[in-house]
PDB file of N, CA and C in Angstrom:
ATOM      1  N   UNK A   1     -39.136 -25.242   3.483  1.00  0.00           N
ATOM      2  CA  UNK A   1     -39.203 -24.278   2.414  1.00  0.00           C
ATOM      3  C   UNK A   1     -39.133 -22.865   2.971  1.00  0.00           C
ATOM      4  N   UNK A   2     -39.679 -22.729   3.957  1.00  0.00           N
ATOM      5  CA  UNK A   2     -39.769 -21.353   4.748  1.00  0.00           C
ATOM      6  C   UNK A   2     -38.572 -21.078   5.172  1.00  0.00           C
ATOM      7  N   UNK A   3     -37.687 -21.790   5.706  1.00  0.00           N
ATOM      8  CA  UNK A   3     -35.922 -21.909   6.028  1.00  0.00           C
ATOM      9  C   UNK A   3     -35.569 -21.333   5.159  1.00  0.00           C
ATOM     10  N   UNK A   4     -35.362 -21.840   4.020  1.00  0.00           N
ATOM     11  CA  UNK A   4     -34.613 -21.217   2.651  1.00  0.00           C
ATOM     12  C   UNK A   4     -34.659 -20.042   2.153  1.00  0.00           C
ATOM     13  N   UNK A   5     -36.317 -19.597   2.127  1.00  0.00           N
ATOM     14  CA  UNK A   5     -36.725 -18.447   2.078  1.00  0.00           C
ATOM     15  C   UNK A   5     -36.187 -17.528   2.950  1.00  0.00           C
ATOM     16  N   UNK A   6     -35.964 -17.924   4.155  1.00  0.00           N
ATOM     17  CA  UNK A   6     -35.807 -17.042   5.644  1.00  0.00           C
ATOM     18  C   UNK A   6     -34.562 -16.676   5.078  1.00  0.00           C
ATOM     19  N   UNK A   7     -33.409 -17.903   4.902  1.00  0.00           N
ATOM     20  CA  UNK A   7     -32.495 -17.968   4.674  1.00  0.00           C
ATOM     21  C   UNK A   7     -31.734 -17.041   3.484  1.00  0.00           C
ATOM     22  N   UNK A   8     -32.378 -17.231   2.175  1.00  0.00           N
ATOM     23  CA  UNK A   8     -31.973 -16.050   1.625  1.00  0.00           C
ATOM     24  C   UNK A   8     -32.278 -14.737   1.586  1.00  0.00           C
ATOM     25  N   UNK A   9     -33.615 -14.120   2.104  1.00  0.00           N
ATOM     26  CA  UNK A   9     -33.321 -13.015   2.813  1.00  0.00           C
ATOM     27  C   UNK A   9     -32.648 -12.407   3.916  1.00  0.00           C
ATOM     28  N   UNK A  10     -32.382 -13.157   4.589  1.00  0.00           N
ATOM     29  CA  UNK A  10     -30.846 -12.588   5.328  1.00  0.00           C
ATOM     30  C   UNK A  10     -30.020 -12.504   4.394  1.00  0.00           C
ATOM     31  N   UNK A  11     -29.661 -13.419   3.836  1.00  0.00           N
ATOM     32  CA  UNK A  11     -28.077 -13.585   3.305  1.00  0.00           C
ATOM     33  C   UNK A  11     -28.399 -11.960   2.513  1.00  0.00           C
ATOM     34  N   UNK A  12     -29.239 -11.332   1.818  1.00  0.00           N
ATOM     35  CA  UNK A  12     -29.445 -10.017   1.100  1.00  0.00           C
ATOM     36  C   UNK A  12     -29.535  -9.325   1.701  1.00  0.00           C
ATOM     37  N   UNK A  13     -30.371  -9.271   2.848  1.00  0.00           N
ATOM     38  CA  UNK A  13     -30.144  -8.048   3.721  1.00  0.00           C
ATOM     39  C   UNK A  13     -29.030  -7.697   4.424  1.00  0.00           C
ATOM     40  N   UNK A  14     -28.351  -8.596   4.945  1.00  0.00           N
ATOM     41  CA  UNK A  14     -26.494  -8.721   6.016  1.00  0.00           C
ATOM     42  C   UNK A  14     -25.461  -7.724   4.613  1.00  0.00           C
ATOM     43  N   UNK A  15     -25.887  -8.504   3.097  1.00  0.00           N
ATOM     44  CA  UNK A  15     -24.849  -7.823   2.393  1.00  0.00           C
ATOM     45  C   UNK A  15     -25.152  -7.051   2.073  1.00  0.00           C
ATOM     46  N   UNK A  16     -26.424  -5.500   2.068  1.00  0.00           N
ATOM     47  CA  UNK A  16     -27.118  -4.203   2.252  1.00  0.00           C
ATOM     48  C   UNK A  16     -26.403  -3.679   2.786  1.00  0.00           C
ATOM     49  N   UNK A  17     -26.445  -4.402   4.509  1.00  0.00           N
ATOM     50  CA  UNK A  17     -25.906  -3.965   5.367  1.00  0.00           C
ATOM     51  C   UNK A  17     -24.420  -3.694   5.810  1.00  0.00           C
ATOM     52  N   UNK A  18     -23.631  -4.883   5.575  1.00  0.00           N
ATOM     53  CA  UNK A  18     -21.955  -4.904   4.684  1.00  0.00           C
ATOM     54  C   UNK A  18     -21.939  -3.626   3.912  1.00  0.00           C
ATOM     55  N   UNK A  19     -22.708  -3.447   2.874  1.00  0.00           N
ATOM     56  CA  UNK A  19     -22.273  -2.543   1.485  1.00  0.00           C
ATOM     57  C   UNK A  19     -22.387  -1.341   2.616  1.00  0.00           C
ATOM     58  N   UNK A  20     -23.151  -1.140   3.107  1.00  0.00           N
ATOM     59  CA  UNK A  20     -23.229   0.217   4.224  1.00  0.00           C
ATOM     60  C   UNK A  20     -22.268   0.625   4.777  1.00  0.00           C
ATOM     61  N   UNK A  21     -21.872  -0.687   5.755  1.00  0.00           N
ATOM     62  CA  UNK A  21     -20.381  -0.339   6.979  1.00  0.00           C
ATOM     63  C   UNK A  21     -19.539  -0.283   6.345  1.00  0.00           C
ATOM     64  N   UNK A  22     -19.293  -1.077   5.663  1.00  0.00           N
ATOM     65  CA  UNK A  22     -17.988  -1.166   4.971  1.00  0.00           C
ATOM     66  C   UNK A  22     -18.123  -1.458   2.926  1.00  0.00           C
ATOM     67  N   UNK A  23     -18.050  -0.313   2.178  1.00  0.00           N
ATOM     68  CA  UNK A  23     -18.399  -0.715   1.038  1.00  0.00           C
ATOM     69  C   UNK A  23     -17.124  -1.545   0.192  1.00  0.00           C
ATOM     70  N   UNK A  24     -16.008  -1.469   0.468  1.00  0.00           N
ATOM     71  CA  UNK A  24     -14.635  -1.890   0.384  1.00  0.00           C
ATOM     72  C   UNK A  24     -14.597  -3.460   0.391  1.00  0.00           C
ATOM     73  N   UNK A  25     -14.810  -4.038   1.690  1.00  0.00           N
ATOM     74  CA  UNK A  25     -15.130  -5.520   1.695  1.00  0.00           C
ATOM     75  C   UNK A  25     -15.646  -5.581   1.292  1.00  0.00           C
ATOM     76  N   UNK A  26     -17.648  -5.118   0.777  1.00  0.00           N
ATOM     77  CA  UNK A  26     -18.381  -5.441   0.059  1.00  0.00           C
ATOM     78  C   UNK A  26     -18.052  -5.863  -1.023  1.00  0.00           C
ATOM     79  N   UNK A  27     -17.462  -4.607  -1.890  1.00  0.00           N
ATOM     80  CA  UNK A  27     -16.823  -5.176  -3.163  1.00  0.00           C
ATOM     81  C   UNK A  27     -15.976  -5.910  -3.575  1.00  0.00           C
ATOM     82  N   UNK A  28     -15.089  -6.262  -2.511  1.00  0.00           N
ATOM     83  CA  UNK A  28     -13.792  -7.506  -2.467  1.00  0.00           C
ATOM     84  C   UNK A  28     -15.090  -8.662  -2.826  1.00  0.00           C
ATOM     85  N   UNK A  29     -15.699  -8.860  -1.810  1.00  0.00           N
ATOM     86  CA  UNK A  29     -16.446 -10.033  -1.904  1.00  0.00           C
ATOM     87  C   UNK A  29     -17.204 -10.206  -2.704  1.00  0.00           C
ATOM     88  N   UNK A  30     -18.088  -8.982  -3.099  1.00  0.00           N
ATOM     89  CA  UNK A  30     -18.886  -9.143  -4.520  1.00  0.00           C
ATOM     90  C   UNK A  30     -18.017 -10.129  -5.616  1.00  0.00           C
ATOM     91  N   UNK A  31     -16.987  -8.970  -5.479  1.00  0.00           N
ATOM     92  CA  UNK A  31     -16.358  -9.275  -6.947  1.00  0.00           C
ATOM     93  C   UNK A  31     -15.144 -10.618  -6.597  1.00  0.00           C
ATOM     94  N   UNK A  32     -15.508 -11.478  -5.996  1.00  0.00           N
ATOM     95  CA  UNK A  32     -14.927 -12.862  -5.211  1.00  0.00           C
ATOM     96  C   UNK A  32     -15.942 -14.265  -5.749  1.00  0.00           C
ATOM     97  N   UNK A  33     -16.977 -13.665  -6.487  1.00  0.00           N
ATOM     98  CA  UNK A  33     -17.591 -14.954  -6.418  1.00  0.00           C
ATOM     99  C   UNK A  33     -19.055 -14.289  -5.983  1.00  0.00           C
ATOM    100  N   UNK A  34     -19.620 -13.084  -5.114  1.00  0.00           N
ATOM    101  CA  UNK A  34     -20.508 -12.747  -4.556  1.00  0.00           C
ATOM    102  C   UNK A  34     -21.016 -13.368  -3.165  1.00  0.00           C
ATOM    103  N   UNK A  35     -19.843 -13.601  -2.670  1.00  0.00           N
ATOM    104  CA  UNK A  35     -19.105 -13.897  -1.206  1.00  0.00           C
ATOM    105  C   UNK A  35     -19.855 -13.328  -0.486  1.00  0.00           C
ATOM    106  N   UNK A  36     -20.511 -11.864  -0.547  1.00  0.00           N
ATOM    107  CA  UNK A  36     -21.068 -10.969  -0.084  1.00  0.00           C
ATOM    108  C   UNK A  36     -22.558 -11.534   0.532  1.00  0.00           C
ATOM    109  N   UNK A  37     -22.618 -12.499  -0.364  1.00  0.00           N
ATOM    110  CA  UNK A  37     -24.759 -12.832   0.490  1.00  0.00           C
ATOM    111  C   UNK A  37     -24.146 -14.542   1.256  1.00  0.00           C
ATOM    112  N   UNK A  38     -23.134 -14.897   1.171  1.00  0.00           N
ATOM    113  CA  UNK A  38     -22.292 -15.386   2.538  1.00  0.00           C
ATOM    114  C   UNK A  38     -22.127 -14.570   3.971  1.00  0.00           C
ATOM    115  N   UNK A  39     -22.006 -13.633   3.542  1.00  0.00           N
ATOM    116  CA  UNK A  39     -21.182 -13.175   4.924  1.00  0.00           C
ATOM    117  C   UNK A  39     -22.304 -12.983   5.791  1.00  0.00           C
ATOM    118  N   UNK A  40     -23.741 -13.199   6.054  1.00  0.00           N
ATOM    119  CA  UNK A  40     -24.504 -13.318   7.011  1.00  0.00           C
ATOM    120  C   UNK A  40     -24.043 -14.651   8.068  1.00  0.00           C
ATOM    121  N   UNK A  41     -23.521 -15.701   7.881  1.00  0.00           N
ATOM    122  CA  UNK A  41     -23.146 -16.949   7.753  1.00  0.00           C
ATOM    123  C   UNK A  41     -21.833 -16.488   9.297  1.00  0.00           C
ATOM    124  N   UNK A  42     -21.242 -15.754   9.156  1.00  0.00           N
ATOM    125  CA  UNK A  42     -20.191 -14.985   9.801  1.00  0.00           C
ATOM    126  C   UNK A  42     -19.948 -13.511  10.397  1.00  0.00           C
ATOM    127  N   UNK A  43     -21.365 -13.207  10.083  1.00  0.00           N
ATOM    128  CA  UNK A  43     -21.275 -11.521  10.340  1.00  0.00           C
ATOM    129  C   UNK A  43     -20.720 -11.309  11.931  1.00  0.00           C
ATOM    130  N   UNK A  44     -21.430 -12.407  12.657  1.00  0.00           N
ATOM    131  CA  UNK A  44     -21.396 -11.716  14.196  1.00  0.00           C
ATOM    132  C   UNK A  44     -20.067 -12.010  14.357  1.00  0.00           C
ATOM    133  N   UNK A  45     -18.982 -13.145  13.924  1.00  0.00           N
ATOM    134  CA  UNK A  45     -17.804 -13.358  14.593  1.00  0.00           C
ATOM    135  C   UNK A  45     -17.150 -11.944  13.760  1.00  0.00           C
ATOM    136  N   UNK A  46     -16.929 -12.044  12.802  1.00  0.00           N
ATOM    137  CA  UNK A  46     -16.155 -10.648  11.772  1.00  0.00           C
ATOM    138  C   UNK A  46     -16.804  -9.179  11.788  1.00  0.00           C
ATOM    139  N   UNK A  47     -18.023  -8.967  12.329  1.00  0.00           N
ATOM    140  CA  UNK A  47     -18.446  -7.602  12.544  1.00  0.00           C
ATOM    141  C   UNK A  47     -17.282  -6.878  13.480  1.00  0.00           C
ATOM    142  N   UNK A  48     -16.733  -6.977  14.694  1.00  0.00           N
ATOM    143  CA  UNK A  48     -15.737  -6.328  15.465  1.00  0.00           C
ATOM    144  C   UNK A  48     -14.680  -6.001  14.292  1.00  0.00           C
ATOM    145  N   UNK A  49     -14.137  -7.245  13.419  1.00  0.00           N
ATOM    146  CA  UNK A  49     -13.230  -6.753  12.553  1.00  0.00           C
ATOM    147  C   UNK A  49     -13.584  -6.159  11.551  1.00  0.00           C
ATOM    148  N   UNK A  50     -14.252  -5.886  10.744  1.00  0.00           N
ATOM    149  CA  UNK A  50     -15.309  -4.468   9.966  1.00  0.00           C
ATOM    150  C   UNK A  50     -15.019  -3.441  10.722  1.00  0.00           C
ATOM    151  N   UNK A  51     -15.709  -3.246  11.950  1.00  0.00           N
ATOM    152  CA  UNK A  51     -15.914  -2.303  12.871  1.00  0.00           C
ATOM    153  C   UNK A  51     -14.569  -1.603  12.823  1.00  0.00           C
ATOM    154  N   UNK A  52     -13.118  -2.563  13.520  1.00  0.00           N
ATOM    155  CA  UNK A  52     -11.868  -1.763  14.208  1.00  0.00           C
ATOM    156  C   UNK A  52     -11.555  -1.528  12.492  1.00  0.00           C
ATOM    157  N   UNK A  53     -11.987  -1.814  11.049  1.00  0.00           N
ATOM    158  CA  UNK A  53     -10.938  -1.714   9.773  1.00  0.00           C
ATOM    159  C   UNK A  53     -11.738  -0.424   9.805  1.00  0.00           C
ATOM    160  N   UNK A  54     -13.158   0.023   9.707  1.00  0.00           N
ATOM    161  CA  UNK A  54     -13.634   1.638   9.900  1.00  0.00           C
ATOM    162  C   UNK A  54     -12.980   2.143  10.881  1.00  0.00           C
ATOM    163  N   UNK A  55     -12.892   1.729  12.066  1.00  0.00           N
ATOM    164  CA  UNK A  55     -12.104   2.814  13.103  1.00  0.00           C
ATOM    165  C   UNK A  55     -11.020   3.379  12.550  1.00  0.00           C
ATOM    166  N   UNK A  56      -9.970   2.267  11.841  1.00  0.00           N
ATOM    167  CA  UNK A  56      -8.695   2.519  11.521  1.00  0.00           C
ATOM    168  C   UNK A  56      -8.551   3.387  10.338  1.00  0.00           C
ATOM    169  N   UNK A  57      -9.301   2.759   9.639  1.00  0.00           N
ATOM    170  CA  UNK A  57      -9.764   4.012   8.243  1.00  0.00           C
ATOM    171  C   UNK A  57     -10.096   5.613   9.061  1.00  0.00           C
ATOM    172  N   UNK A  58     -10.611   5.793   9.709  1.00  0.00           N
ATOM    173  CA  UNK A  58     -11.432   6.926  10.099  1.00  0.00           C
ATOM    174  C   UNK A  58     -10.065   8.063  10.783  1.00  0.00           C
ATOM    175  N   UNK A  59      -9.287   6.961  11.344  1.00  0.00           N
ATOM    176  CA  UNK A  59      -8.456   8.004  12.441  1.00  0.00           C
ATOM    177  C   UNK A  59      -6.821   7.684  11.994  1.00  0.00           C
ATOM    178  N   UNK A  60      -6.199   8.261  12.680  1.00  0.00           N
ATOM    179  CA  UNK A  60      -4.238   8.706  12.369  1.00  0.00           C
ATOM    180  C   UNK A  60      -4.000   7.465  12.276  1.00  0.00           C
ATOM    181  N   UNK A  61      -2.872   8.184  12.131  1.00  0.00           N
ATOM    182  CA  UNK A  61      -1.391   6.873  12.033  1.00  0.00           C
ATOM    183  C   UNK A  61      -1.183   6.341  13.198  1.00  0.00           C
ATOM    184  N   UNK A  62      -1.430   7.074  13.939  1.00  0.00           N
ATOM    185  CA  UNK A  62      -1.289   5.924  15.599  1.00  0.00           C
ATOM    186  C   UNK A  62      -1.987   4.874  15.612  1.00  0.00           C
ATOM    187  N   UNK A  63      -3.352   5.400  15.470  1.00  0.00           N
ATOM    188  CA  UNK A  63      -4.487   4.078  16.007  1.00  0.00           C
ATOM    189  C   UNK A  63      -4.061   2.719  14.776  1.00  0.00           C
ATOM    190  N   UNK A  64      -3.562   3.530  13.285  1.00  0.00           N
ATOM    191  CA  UNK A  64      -2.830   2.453  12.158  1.00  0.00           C
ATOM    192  C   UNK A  64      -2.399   1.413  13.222  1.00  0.00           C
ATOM    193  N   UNK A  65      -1.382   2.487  13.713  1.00  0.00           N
ATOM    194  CA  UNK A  65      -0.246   1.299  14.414  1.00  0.00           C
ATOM    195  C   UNK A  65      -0.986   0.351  15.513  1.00  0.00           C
ATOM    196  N   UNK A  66      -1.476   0.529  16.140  1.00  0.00           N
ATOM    197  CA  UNK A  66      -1.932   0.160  17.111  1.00  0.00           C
ATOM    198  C   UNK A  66      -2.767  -1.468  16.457  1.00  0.00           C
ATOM    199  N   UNK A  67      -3.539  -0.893  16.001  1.00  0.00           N
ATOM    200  CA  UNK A  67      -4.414  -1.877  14.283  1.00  0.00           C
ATOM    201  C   UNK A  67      -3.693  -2.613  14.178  1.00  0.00           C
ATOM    202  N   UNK A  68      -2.556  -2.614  13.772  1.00  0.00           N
ATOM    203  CA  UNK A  68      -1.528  -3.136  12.898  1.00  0.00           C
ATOM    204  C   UNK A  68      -0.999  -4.229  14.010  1.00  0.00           C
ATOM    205  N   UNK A  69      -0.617  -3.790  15.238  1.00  0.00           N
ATOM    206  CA  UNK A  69       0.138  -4.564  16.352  1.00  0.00           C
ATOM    207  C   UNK A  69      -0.959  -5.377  16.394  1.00  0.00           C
ATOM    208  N   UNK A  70      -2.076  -5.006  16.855  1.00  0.00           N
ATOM    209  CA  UNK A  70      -3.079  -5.741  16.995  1.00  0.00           C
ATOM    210  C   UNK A  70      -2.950  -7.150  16.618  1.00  0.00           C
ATOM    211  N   UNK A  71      -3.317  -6.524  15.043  1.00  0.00           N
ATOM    212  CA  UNK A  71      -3.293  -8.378  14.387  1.00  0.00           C
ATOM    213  C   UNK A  71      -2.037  -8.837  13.842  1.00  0.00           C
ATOM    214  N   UNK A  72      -1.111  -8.031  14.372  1.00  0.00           N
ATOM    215  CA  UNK A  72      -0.598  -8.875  13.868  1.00  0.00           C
ATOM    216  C   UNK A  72      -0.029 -10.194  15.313  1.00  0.00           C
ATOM    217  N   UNK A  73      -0.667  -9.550  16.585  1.00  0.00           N
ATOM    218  CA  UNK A  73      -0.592 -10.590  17.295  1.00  0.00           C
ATOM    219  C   UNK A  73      -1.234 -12.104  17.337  1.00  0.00           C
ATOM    220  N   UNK A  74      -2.416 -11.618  16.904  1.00  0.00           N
ATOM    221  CA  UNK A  74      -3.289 -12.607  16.157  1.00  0.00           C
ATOM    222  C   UNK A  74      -2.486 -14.143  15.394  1.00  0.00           C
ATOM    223  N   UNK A  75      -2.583 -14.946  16.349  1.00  0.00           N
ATOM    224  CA  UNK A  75      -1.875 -16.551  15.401  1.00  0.00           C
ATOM    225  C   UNK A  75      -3.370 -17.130  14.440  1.00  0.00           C
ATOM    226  N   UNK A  76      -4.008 -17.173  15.391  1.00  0.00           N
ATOM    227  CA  UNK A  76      -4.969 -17.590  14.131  1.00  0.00           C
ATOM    228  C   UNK A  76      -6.457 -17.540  14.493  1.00  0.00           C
ATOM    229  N   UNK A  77      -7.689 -17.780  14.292  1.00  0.00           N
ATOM    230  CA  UNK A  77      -8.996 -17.101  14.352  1.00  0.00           C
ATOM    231  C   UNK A  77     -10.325 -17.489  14.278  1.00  0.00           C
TER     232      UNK A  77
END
């Protein structure tokens, strides 16, 4: 019973924390079903990709490109 409990306070606090870094995904996922108190479930593998989609948001068209090459080298994940 204490699991569950544990359990859904993460899942609320990770998507606090989502709505923070990134409010954009937040709301994709909110408005997905509320995907959003999931994403504790996955934060640590997909946090880097949050992270580089703010970098890319934040700075030029280069680092875009760069972003962009990135994944799109990416086969699969």
């Amino acid at each position: 019973m204490l699991s569950v409990g544990a359990s859904i306070t993460k899942s609320i606090y990770t998507s606090y924390e989502l709505r923070n870094l990134n409010p954009g995904i937040h709301n994709q996922l909110r408005g997905a079903g509320h995907l959003d108190l999931l994403y504790f479930l996955v934060e640590e593998n997909l946090n880097p990709f949050v992270e580089a989609i703010n970098y890319q948001a934040s700075h030029g068209a280069i680092d875009k490109k760069i972003f962009d090459t990135f994944l799109a080298g990416i086969t699969h994940v």
